[in-house]
PDB file of N, CA and C in Angstrom:
ATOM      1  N   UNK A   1      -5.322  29.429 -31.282  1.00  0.00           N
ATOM      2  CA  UNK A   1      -4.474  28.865 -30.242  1.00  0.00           C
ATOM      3  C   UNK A   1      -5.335  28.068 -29.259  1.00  0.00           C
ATOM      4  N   UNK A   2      -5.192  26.714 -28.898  1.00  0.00           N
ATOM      5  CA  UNK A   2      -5.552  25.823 -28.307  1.00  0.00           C
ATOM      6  C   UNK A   2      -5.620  25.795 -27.009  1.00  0.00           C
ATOM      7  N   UNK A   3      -5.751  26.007 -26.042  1.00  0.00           N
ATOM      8  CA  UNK A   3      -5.583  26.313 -24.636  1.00  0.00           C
ATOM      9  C   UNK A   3      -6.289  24.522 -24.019  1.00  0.00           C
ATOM     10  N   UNK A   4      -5.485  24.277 -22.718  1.00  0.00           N
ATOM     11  CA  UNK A   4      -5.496  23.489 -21.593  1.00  0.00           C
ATOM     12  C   UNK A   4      -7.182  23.483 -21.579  1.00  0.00           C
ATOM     13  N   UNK A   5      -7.925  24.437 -21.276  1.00  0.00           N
ATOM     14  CA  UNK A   5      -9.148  24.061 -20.737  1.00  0.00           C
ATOM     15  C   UNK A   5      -9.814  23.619 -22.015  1.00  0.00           C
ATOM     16  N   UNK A   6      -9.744  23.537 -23.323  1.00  0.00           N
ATOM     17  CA  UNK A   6     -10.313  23.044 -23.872  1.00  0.00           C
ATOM     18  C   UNK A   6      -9.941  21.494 -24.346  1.00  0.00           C
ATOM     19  N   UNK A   7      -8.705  21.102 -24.173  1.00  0.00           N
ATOM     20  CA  UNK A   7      -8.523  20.016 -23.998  1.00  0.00           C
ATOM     21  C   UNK A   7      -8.568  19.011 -22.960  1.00  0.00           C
ATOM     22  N   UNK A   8      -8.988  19.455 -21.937  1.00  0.00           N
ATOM     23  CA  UNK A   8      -8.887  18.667 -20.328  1.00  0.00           C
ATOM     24  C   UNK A   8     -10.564  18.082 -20.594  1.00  0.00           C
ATOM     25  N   UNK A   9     -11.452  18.475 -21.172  1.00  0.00           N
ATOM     26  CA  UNK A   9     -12.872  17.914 -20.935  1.00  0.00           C
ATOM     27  C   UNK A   9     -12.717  16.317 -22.206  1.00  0.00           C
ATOM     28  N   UNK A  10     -11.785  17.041 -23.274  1.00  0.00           N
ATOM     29  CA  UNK A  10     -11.500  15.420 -24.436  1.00  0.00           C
ATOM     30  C   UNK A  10     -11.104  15.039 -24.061  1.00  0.00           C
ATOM     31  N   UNK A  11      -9.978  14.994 -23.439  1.00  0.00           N
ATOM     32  CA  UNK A  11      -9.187  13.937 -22.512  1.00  0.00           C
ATOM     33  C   UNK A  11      -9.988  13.079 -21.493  1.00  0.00           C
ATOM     34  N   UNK A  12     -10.743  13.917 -20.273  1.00  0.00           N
ATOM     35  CA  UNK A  12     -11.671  12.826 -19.588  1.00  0.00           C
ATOM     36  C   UNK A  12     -12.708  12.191 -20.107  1.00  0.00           C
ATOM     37  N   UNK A  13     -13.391  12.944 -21.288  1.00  0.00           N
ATOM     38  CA  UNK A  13     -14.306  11.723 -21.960  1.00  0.00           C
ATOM     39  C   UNK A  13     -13.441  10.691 -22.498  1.00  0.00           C
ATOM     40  N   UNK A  14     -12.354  10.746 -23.189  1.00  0.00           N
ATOM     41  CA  UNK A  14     -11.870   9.651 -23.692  1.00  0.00           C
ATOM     42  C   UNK A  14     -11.849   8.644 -22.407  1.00  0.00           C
ATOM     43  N   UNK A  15     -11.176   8.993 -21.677  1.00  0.00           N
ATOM     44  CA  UNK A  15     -10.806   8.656 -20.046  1.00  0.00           C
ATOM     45  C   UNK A  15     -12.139   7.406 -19.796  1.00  0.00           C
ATOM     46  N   UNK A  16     -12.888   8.224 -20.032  1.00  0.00           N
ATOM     47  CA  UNK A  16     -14.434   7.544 -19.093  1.00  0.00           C
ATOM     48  C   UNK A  16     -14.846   6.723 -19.963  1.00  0.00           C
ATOM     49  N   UNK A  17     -14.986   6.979 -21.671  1.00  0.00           N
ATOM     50  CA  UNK A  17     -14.927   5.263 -22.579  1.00  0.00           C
ATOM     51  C   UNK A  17     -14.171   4.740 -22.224  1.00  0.00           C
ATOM     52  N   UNK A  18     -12.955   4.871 -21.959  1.00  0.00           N
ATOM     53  CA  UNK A  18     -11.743   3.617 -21.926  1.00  0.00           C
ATOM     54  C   UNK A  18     -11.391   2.715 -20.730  1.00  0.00           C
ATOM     55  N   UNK A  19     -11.841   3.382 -19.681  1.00  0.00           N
ATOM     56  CA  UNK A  19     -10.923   3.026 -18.280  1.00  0.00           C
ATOM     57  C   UNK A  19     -12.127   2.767 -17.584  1.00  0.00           C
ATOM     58  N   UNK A  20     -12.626   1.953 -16.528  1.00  0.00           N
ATOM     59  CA  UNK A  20     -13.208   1.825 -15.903  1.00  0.00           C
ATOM     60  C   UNK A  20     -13.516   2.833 -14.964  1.00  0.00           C
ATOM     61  N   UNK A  21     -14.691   2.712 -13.845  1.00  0.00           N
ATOM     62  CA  UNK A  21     -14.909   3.193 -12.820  1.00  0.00           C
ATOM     63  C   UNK A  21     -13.176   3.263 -11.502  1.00  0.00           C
ATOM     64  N   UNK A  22     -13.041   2.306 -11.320  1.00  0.00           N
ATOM     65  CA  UNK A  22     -12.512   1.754 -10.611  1.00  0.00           C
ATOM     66  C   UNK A  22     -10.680   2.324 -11.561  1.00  0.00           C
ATOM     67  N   UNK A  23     -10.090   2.395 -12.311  1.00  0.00           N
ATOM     68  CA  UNK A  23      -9.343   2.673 -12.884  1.00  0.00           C
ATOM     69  C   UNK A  23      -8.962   4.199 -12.917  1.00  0.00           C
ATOM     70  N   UNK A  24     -10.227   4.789 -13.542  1.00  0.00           N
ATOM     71  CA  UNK A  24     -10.354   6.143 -13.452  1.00  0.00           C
ATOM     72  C   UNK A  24     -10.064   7.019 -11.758  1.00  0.00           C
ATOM     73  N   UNK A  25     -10.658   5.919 -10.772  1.00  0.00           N
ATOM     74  CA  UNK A  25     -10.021   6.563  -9.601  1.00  0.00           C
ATOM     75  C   UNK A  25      -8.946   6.563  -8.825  1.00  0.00           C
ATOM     76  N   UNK A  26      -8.483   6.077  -9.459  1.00  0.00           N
ATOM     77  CA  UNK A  26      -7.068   5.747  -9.416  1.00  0.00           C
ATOM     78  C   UNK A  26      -5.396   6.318  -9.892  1.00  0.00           C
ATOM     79  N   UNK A  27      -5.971   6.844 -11.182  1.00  0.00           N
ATOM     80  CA  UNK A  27      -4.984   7.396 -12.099  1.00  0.00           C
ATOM     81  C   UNK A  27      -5.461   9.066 -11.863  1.00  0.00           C
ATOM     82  N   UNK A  28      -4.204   9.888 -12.254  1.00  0.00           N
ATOM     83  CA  UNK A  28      -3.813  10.716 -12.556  1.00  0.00           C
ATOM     84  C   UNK A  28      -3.788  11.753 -13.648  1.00  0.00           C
ATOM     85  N   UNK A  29      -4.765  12.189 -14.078  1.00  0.00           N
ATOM     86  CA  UNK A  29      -4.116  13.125 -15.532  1.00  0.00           C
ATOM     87  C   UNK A  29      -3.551  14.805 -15.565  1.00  0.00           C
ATOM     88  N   UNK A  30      -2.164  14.813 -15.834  1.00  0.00           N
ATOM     89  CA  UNK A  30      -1.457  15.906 -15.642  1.00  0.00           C
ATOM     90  C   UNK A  30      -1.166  16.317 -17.449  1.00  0.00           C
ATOM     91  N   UNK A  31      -1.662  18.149 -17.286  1.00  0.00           N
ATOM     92  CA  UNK A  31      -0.730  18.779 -18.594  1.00  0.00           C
ATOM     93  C   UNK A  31       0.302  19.385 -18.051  1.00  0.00           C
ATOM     94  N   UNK A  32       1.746  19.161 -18.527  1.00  0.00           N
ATOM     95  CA  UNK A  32       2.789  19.361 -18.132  1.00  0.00           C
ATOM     96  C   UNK A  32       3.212  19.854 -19.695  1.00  0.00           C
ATOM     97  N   UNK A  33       4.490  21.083 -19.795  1.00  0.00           N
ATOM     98  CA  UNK A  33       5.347  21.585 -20.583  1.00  0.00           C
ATOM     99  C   UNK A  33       6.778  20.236 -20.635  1.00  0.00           C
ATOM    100  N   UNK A  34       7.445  20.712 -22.039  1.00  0.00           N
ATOM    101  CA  UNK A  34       8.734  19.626 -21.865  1.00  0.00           C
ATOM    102  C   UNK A  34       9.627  19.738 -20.613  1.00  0.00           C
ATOM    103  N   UNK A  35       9.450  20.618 -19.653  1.00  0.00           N
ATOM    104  CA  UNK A  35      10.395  20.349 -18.730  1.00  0.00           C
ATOM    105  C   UNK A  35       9.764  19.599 -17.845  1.00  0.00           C
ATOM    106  N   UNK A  36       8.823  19.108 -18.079  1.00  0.00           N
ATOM    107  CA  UNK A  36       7.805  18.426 -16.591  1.00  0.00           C
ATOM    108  C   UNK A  36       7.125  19.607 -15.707  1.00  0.00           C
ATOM    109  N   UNK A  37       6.991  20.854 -15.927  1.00  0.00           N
ATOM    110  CA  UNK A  37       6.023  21.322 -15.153  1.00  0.00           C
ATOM    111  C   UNK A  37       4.327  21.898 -15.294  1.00  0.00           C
ATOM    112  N   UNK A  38       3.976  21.771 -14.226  1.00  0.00           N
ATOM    113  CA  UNK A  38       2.432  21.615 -14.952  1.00  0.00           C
ATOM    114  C   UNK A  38       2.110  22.704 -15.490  1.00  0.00           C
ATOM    115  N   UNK A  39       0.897  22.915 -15.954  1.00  0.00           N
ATOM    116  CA  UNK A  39       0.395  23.609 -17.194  1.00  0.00           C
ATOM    117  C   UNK A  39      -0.705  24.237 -16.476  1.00  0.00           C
ATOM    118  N   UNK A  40      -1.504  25.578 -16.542  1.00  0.00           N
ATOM    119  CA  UNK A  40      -2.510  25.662 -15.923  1.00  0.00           C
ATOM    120  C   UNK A  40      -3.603  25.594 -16.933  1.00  0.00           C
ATOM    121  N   UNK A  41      -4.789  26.305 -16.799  1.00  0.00           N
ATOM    122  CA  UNK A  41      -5.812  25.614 -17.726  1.00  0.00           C
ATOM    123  C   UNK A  41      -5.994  26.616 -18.427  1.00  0.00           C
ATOM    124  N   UNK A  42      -5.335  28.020 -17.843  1.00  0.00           N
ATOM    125  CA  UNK A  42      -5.311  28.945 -19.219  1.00  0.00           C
ATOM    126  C   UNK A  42      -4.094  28.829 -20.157  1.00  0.00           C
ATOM    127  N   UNK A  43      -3.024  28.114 -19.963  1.00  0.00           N
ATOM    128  CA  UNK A  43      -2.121  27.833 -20.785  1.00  0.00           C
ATOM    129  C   UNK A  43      -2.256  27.571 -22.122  1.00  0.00           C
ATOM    130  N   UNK A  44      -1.473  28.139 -23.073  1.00  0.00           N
ATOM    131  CA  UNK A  44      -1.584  28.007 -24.440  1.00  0.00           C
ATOM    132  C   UNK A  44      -0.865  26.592 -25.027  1.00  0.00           C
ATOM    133  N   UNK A  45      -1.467  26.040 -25.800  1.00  0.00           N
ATOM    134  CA  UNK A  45      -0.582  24.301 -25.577  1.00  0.00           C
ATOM    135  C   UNK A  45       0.344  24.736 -27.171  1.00  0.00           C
ATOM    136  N   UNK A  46       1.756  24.135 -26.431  1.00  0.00           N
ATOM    137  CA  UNK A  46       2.909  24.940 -27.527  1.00  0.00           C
ATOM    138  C   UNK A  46       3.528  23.319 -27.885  1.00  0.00           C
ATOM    139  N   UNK A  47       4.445  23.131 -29.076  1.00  0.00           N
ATOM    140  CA  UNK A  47       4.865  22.013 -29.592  1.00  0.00           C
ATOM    141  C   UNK A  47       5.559  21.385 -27.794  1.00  0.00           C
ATOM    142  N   UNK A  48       5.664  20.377 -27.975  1.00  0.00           N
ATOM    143  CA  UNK A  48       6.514  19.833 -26.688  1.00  0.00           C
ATOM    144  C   UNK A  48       5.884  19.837 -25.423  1.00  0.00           C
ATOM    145  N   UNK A  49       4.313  20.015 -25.286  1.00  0.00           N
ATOM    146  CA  UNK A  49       3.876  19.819 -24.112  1.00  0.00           C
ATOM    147  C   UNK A  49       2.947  18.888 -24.044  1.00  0.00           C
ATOM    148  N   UNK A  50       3.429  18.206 -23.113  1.00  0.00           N
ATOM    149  CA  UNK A  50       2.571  16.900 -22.563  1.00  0.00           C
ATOM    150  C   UNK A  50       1.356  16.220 -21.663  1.00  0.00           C
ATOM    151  N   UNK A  51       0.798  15.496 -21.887  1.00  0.00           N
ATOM    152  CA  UNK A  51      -0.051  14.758 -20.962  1.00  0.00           C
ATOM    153  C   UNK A  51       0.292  13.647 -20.529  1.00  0.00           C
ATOM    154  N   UNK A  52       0.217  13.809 -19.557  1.00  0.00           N
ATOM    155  CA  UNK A  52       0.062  12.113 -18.544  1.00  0.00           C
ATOM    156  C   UNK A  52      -0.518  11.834 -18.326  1.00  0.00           C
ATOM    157  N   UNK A  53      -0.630  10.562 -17.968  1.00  0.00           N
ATOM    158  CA  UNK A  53      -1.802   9.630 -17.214  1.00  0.00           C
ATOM    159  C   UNK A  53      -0.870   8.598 -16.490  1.00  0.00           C
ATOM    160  N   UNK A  54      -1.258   8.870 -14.895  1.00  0.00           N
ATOM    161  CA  UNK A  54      -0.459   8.091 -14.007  1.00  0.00           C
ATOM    162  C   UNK A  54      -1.171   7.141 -13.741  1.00  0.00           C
ATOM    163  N   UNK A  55      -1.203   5.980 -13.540  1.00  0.00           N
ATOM    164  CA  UNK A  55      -2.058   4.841 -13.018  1.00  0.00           C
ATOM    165  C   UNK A  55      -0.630   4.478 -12.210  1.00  0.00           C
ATOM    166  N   UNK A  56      -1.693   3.733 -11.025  1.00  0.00           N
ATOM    167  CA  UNK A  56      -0.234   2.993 -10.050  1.00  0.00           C
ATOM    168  C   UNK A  56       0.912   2.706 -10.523  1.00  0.00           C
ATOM    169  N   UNK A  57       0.711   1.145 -11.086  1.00  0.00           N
ATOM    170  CA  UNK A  57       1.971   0.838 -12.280  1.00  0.00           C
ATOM    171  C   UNK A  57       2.481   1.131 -13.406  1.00  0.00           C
ATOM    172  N   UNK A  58       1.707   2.381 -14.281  1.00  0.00           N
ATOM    173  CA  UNK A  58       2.192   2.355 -15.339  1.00  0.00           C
ATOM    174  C   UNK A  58       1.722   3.934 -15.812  1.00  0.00           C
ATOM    175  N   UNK A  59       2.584   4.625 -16.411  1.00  0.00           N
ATOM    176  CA  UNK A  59       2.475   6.053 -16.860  1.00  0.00           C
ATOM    177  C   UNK A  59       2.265   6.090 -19.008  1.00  0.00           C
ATOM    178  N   UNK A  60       1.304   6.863 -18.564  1.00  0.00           N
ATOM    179  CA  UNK A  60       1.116   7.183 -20.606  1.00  0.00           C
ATOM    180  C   UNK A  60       1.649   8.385 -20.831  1.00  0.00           C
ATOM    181  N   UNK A  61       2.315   8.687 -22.070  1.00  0.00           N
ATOM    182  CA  UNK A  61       2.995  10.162 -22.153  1.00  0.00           C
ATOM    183  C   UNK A  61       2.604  10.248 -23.586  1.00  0.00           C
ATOM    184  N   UNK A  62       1.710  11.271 -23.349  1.00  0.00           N
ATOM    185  CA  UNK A  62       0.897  12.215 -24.950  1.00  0.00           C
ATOM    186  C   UNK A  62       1.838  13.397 -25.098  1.00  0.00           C
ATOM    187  N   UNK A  63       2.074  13.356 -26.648  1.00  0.00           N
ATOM    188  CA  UNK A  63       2.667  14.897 -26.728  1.00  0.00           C
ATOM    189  C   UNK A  63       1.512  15.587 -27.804  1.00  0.00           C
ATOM    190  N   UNK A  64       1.591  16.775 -27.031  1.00  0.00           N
ATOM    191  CA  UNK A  64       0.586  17.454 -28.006  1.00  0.00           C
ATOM    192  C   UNK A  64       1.448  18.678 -29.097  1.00  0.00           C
ATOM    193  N   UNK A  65       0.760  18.898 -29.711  1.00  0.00           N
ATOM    194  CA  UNK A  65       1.394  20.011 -31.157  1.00  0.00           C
ATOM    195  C   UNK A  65       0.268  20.787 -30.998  1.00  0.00           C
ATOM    196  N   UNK A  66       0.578  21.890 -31.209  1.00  0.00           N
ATOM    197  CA  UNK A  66       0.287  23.768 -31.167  1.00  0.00           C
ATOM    198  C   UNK A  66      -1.021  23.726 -32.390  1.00  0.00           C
ATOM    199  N   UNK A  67      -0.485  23.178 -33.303  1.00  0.00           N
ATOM    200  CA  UNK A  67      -1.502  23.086 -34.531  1.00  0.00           C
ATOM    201  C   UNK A  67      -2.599  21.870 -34.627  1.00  0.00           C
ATOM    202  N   UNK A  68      -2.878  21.217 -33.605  1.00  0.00           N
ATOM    203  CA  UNK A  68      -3.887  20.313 -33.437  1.00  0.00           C
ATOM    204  C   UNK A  68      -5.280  21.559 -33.104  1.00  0.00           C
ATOM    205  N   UNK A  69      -6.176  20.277 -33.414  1.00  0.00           N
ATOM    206  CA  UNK A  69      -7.558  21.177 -32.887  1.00  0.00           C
ATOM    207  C   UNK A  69      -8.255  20.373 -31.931  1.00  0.00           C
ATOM    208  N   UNK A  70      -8.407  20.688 -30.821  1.00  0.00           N
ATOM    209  CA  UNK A  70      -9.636  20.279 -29.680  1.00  0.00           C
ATOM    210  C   UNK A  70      -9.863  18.504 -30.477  1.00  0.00           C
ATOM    211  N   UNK A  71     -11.034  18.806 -31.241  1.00  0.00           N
ATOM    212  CA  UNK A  71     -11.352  17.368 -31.566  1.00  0.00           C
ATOM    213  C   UNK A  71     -10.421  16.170 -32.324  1.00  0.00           C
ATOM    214  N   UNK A  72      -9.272  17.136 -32.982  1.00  0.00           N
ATOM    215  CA  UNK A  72      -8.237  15.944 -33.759  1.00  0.00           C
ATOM    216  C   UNK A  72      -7.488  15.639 -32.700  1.00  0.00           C
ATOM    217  N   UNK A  73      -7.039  16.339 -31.287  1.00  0.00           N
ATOM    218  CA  UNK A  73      -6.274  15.886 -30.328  1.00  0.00           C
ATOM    219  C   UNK A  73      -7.268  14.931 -29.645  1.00  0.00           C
ATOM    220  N   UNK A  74      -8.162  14.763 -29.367  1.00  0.00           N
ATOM    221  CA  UNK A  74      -9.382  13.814 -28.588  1.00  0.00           C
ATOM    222  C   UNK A  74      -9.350  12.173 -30.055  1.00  0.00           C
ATOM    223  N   UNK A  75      -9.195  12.632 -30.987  1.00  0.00           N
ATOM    224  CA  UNK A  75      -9.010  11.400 -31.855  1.00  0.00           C
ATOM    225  C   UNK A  75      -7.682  10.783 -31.541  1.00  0.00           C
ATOM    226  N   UNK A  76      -6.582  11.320 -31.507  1.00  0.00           N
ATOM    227  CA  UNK A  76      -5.370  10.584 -31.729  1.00  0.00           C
ATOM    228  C   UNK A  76      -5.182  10.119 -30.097  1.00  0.00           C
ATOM    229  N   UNK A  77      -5.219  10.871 -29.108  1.00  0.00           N
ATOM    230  CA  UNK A  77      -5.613  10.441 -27.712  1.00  0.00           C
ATOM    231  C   UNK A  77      -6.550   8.976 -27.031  1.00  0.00           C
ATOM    232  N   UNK A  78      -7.405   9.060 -27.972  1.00  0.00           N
ATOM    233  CA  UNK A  78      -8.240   7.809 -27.815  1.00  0.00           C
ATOM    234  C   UNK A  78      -7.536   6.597 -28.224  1.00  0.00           C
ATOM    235  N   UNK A  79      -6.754   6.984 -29.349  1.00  0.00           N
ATOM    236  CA  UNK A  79      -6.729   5.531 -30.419  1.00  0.00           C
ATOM    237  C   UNK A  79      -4.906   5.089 -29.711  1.00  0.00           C
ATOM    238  N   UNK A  80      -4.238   6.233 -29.803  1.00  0.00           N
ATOM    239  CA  UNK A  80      -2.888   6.087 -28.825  1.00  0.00           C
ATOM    240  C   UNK A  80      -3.300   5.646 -27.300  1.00  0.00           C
ATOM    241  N   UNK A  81      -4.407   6.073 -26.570  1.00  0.00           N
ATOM    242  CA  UNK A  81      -4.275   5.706 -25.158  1.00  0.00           C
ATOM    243  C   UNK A  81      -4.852   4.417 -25.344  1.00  0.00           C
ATOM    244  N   UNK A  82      -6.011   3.522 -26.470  1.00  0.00           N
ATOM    245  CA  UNK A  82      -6.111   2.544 -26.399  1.00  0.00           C
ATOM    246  C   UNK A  82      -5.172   1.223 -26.786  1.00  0.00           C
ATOM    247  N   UNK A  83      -3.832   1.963 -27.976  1.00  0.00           N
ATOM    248  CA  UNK A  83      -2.631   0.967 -27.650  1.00  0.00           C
ATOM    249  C   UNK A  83      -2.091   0.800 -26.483  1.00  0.00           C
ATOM    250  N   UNK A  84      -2.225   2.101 -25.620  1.00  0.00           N
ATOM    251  CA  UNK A  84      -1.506   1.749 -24.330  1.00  0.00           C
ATOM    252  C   UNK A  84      -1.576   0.777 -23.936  1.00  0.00           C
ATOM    253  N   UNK A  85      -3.189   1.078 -23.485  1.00  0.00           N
ATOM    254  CA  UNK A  85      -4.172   0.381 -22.602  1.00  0.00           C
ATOM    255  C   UNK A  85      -3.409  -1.458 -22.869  1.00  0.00           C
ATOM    256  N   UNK A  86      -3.879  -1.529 -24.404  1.00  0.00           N
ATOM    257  CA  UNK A  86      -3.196  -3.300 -24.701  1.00  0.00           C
ATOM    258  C   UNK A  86      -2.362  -3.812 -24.066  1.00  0.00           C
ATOM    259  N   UNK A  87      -1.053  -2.802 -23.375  1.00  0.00           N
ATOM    260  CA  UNK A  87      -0.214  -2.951 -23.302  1.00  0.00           C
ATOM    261  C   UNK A  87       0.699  -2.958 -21.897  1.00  0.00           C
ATOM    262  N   UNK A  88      -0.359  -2.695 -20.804  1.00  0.00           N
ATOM    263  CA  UNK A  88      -0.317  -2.147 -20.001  1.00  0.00           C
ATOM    264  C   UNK A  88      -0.599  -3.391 -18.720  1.00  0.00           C
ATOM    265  N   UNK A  89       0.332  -2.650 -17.554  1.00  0.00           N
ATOM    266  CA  UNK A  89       0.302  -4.033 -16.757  1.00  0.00           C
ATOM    267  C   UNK A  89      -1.361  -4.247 -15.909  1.00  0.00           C
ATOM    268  N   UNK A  90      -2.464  -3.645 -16.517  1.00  0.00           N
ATOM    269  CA  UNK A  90      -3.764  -3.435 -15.833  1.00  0.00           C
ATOM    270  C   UNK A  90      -4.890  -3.760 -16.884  1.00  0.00           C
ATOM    271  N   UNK A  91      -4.661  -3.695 -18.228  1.00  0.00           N
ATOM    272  CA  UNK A  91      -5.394  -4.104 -19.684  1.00  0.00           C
ATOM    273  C   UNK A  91      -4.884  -4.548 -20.488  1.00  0.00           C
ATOM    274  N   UNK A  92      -3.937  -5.623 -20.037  1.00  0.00           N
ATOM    275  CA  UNK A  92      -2.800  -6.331 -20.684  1.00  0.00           C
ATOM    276  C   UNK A  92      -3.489  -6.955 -21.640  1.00  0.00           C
ATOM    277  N   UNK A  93      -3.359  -7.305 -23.155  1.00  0.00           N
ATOM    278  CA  UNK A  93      -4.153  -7.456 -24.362  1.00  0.00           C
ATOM    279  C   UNK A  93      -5.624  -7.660 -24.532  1.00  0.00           C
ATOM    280  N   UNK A  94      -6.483  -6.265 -23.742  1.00  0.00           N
ATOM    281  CA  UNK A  94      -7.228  -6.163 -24.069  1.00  0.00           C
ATOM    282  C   UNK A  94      -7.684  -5.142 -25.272  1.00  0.00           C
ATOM    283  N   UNK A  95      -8.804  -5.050 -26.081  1.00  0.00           N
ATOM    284  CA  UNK A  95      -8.848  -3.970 -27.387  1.00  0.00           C
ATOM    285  C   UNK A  95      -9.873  -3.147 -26.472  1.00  0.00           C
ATOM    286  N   UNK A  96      -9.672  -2.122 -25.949  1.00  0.00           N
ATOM    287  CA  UNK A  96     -10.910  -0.920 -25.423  1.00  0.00           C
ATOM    288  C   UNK A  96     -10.962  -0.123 -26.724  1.00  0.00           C
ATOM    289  N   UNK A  97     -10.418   0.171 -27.923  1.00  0.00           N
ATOM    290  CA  UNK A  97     -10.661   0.735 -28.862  1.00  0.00           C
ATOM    291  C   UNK A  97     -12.169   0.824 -29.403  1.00  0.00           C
ATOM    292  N   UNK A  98     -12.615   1.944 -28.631  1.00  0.00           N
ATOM    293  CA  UNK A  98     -14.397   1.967 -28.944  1.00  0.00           C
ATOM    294  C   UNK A  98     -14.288   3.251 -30.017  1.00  0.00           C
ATOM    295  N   UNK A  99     -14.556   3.305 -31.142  1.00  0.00           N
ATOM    296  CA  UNK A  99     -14.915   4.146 -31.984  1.00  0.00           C
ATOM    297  C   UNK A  99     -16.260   4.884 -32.131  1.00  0.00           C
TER     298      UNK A  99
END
């Protein structure tokens, strides 16, 4: 079983390849359950619970699954938050997709 604190350190490395200095202080990253409430860091991550990433203008919404592992959730996180990114009113068609 996967718990919050082991996913909150993949998430900000992805964070810190992708997003700038200046970006990163700016935005938000919340684990929240499907009803929208937050998650603490001993929380067990169950189908339907989410991550955000708030930046001023524009919000990313990750769903995570129970049966992921630490490093396959840090893969699909990277490569999904770098479509965001393309797409987004702050990295509007840029590729940050660093492998």
């Amino acid at each position: 079983m996967t718990k919050i604190y082991e996913l909150q350190p993949q998430a900000e490395s992805v964070l810190k390849l992708l997003l700038s200095t200046e970006e990163r202080e700016t935005m938000q990253l919340e684990f929240a359950d499907s009803s929208g409430a937050q998650l603490t860091s001993t929380s067990t991550v169950a189908d339907g619970d989410l991550v955000h990433v708030l930046f001023p203008d524009d919000l990313f919404i990750f769903n995570l699954s129970a049966a992921e592992s630490a490093p396959a959730y840090a893969e699909r996180f990277r490569s999904e938050l770098a479509d965001f990114i393309a797409t987004s009113t702050f990295g509007w068609g840029e590729n940050r997709d660093i492998r």
